[in-house]
N, C-alpha and C. Protein backbone atom coordinates (compact mmCIF):
# COMPACT_ATOMS: atom_id res chain seq x y z
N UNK A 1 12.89 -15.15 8.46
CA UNK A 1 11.70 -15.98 8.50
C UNK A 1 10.60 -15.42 7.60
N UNK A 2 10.78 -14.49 7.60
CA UNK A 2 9.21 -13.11 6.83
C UNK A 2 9.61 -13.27 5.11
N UNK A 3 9.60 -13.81 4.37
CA UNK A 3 9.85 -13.42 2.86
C UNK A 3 9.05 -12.24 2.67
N UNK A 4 9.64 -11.47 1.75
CA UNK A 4 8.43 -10.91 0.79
C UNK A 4 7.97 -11.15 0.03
N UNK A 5 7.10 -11.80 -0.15
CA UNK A 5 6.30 -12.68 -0.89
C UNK A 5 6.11 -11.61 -2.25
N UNK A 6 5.80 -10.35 -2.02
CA UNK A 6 5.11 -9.70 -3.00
C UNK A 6 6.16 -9.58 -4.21
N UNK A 7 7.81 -9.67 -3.61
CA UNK A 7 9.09 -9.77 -4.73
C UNK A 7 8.93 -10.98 -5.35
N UNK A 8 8.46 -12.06 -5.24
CA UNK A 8 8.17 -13.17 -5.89
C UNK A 8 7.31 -13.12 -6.92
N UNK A 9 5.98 -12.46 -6.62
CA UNK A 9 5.38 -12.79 -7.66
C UNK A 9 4.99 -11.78 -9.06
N UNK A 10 6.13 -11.43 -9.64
CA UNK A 10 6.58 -11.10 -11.03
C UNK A 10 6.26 -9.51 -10.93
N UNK A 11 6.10 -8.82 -11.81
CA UNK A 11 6.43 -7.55 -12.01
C UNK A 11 5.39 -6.38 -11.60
N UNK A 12 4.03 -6.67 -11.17
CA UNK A 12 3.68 -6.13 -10.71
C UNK A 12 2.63 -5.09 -12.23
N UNK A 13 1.37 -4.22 -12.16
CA UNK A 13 1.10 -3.25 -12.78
C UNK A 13 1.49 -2.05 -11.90
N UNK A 14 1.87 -1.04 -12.45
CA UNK A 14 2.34 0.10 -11.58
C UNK A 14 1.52 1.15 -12.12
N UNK A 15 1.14 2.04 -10.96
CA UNK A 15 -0.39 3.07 -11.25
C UNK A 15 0.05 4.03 -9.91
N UNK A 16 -0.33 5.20 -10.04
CA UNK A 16 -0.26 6.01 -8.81
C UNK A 16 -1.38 5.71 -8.05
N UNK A 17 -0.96 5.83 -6.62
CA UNK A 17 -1.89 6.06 -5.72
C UNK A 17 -3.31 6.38 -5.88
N UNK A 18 -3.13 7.26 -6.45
CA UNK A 18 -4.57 8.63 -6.47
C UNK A 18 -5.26 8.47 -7.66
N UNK A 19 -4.57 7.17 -8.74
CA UNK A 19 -5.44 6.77 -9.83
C UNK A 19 -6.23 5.45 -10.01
N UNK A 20 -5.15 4.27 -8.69
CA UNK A 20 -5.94 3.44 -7.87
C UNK A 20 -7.17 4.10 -7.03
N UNK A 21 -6.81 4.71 -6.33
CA UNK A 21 -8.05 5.23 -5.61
C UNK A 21 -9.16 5.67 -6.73
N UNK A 22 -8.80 6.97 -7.66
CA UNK A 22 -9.93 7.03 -8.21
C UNK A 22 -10.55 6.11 -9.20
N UNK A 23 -9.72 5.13 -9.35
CA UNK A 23 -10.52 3.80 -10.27
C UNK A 23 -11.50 3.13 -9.46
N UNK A 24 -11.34 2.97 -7.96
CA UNK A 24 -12.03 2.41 -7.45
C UNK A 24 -13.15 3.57 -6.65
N UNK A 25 -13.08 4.37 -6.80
CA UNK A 25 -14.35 5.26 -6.53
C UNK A 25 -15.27 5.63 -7.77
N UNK A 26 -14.69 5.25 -9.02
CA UNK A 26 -15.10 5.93 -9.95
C UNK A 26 -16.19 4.06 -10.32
N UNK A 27 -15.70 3.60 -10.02
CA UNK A 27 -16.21 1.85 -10.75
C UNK A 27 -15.28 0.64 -9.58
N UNK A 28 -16.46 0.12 -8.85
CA UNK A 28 -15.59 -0.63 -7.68
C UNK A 28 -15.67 -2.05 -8.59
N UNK A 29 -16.30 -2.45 -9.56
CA UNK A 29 -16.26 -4.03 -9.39
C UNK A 29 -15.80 -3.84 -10.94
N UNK A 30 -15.40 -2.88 -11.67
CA UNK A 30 -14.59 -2.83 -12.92
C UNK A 30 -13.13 -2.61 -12.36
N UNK A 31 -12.36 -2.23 -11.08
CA UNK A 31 -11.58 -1.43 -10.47
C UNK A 31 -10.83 -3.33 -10.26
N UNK A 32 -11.99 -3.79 -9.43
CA UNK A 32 -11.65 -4.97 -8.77
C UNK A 32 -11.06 -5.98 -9.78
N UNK A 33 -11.58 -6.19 -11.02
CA UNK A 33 -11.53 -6.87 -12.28
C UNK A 33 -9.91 -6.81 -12.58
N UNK A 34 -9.88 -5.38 -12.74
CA UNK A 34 -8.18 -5.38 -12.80
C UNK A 34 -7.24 -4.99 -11.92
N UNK A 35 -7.76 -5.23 -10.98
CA UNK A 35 -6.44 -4.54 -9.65
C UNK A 35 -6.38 -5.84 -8.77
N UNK A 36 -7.86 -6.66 -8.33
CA UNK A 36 -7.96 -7.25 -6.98
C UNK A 36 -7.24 -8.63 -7.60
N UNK A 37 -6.63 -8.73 -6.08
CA UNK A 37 -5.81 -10.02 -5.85
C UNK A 37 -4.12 -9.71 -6.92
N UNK A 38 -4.01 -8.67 -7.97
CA UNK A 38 -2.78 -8.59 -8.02
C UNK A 38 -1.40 -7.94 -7.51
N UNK A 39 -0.49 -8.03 -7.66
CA UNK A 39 0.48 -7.10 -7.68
C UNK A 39 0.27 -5.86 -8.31
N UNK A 40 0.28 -5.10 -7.56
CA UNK A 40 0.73 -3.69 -7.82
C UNK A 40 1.56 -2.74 -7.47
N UNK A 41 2.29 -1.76 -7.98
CA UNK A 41 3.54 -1.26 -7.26
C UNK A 41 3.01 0.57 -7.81
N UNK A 42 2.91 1.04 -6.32
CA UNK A 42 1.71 2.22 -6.42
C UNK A 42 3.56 3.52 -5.92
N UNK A 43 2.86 4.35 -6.85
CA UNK A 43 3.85 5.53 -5.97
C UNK A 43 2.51 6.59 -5.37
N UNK A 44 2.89 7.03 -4.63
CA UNK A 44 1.87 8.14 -3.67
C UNK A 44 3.13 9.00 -2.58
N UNK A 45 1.92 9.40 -1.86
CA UNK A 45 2.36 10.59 -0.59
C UNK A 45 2.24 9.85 0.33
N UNK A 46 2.92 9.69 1.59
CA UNK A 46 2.91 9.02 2.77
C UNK A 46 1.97 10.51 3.69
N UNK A 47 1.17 9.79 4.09
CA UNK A 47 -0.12 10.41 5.46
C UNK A 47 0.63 9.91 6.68
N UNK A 48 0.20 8.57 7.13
CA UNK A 48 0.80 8.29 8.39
C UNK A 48 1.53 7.10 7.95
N UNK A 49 1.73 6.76 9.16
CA UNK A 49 2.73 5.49 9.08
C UNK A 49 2.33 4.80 10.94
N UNK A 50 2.40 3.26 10.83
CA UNK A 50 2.49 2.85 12.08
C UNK A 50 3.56 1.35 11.66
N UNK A 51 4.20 1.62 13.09
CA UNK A 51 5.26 0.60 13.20
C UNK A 51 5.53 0.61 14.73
N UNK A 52 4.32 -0.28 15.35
CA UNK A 52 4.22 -1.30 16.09
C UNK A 52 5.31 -2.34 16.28
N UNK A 53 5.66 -2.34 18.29
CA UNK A 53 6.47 -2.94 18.29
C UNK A 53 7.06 -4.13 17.87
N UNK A 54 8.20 -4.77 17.86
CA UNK A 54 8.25 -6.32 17.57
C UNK A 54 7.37 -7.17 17.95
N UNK A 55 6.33 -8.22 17.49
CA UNK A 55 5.38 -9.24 17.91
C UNK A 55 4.22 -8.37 18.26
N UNK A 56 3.82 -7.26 17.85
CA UNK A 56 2.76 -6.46 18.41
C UNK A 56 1.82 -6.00 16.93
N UNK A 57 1.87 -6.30 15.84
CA UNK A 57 1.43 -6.08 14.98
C UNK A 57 2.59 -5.75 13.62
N UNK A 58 2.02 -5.34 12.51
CA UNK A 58 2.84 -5.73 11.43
C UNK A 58 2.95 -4.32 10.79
N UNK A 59 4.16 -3.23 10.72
CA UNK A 59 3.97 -1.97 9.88
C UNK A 59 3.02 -1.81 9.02
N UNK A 60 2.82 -0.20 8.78
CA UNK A 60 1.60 -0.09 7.52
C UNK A 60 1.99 1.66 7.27
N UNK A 61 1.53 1.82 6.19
CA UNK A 61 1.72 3.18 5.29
C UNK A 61 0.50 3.62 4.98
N UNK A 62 -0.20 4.86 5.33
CA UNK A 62 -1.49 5.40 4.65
C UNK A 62 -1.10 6.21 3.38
N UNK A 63 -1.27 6.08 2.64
CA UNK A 63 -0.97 7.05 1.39
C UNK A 63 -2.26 8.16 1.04
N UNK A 64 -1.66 9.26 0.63
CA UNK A 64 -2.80 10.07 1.34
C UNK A 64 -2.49 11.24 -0.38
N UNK A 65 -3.83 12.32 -0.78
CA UNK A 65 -4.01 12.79 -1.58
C UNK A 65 -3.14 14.02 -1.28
N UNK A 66 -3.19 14.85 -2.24
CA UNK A 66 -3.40 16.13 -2.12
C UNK A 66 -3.74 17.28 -1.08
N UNK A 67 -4.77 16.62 -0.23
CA UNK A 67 -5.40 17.11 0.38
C UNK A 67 -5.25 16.49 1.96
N UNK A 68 -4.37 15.62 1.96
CA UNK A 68 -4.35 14.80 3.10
C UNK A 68 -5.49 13.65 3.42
N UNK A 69 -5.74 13.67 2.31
CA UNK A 69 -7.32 13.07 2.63
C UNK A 69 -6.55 11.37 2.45
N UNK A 70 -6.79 10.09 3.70
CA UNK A 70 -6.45 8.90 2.72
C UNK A 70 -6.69 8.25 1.46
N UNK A 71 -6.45 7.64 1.06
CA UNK A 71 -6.71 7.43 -0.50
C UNK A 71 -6.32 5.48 -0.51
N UNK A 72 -5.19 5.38 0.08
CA UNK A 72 -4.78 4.04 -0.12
C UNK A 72 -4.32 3.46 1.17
N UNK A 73 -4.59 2.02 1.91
CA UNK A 73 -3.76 1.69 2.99
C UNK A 73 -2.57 0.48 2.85
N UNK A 74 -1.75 0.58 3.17
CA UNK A 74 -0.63 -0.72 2.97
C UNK A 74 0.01 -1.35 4.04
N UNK A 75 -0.53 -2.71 4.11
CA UNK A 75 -0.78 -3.41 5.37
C UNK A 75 0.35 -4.68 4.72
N UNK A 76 0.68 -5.10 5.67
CA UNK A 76 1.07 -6.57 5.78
C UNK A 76 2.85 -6.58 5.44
N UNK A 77 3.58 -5.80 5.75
CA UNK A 77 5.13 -5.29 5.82
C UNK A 77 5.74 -6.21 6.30
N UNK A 78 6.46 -6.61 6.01
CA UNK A 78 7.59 -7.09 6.68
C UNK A 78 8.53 -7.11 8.56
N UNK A 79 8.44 -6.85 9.54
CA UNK A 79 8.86 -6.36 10.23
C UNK A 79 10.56 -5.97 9.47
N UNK A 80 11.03 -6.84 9.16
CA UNK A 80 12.58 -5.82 8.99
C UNK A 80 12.01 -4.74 7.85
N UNK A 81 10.77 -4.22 7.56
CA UNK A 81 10.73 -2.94 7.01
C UNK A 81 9.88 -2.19 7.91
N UNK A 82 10.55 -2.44 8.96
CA UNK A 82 10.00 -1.17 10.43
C UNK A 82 10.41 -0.24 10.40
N UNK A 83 12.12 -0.13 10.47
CA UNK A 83 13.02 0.96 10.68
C UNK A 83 12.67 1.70 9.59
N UNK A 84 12.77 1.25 8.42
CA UNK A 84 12.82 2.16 6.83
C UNK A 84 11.63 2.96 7.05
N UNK A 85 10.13 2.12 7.86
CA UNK A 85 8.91 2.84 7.61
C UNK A 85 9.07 4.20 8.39
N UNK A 86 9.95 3.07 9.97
CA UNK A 86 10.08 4.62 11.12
C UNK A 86 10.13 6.10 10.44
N UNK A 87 11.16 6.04 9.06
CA UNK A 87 12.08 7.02 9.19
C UNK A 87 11.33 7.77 7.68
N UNK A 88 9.83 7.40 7.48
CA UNK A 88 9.20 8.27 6.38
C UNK A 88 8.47 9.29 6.95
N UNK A 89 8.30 10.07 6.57
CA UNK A 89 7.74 11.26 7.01
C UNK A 89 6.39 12.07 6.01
N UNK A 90 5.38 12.56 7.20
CA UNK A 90 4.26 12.69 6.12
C UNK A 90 5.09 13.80 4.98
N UNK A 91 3.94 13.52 3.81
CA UNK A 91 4.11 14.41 2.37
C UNK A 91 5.69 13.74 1.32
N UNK A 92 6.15 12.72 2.32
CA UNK A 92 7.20 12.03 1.30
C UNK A 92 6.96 11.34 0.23
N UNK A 93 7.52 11.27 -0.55
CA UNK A 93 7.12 10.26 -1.96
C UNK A 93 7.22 8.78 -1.63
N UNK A 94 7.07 7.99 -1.86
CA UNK A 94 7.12 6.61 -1.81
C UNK A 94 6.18 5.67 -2.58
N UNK A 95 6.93 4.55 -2.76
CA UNK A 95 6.71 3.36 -3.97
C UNK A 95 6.41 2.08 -3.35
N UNK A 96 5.57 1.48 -3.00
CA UNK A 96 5.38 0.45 -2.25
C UNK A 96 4.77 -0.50 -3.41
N UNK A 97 4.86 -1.82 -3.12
CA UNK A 97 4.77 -3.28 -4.24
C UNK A 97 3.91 -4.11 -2.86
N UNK A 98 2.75 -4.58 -3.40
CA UNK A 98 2.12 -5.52 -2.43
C UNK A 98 1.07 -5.86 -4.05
N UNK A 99 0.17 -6.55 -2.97
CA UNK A 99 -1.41 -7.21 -3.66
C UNK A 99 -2.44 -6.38 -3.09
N UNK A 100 -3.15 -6.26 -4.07
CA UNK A 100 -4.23 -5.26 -4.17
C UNK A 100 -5.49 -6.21 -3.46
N UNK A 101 -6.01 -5.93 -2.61
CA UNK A 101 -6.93 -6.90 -1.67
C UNK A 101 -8.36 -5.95 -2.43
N UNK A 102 -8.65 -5.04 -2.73
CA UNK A 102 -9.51 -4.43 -3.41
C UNK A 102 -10.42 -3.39 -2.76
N UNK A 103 -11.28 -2.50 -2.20
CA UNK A 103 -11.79 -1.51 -1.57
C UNK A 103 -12.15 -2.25 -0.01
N UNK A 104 -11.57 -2.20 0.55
CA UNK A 104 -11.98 -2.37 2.53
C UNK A 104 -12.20 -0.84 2.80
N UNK A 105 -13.37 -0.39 3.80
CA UNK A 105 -13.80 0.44 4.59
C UNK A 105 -13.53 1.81 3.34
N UNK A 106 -13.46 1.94 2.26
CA UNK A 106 -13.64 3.06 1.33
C UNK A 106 -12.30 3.45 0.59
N UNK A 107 -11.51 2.68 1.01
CA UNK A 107 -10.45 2.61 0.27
C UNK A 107 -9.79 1.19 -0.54
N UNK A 108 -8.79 1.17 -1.05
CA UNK A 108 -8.13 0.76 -1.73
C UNK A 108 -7.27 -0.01 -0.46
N UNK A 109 -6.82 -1.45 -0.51
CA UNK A 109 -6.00 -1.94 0.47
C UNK A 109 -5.04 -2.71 -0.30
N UNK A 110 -3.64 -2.75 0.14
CA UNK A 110 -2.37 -3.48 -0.27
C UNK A 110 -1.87 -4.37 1.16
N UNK A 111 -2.00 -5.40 0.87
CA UNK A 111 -1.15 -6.68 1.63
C UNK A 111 -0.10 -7.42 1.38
N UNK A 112 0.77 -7.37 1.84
CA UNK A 112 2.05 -8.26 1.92
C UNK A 112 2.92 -7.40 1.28
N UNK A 113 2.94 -5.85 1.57
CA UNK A 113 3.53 -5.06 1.43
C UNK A 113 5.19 -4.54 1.33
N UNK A 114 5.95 -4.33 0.28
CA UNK A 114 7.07 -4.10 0.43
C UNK A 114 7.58 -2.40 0.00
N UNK A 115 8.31 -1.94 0.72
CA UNK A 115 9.02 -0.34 0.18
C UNK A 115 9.73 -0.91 -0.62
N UNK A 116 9.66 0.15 -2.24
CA UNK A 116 10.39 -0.21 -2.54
C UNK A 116 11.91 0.57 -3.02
């Protein structure tokens, strides 16, 4: 029933984590110009992870610096990408493809999120 919408819509710009983030700390409405509302397919560090039961909310990935500090959030998963999220662990590498919704609460946010 869930598509991933975000595999649909074409190839995506691909940027690390921590250079999204600092584009958008460094210049939020030059950041927004070229990131917000597209595809992007970010590699980073996994911080936390939540994967909420079936019908109880929708997985998500914090991608986190160097320092543990967050940097990026990735919201709007798939439920059949619960298990895959279950089984990441902080300081792992990972590549996630969503839409760049643009700075919420001081970060960088991705919706309709896919691992990829």
């Amino acid at each position: 029933m869930d598509e991933k919408r975000a595999e649909r819509e074409g190839p995506g710009i691909t940027i690390s984590a921590e250079d999204l983030f600092r584009a958008y700390q460094a210049n939020e409405a030059d950041a927004d110009k070229l990131y917000q509302g597209k595809i992007v397919i970010l590699t980073g560090t996994v911080g936390t992870t939540s994967t909420p039961e079936a019908g109880m909310g929708r997985p998500a990935v914090i991608l986190v610096d160097s320092r543990q500090q967050a940097i990026v959030n990735c919201f709007g998963f798939a439920p059949s990408d619960r298990e895959a999220i279950a089984k990441l662990r902080n300081g792992q590498k990972v590549t996630v493809k969503g839409k760049c919704m643009g700075k919420i609460a001081d970060q960088p946010v991705l919706e309709d999120s896919v691992l990829q």
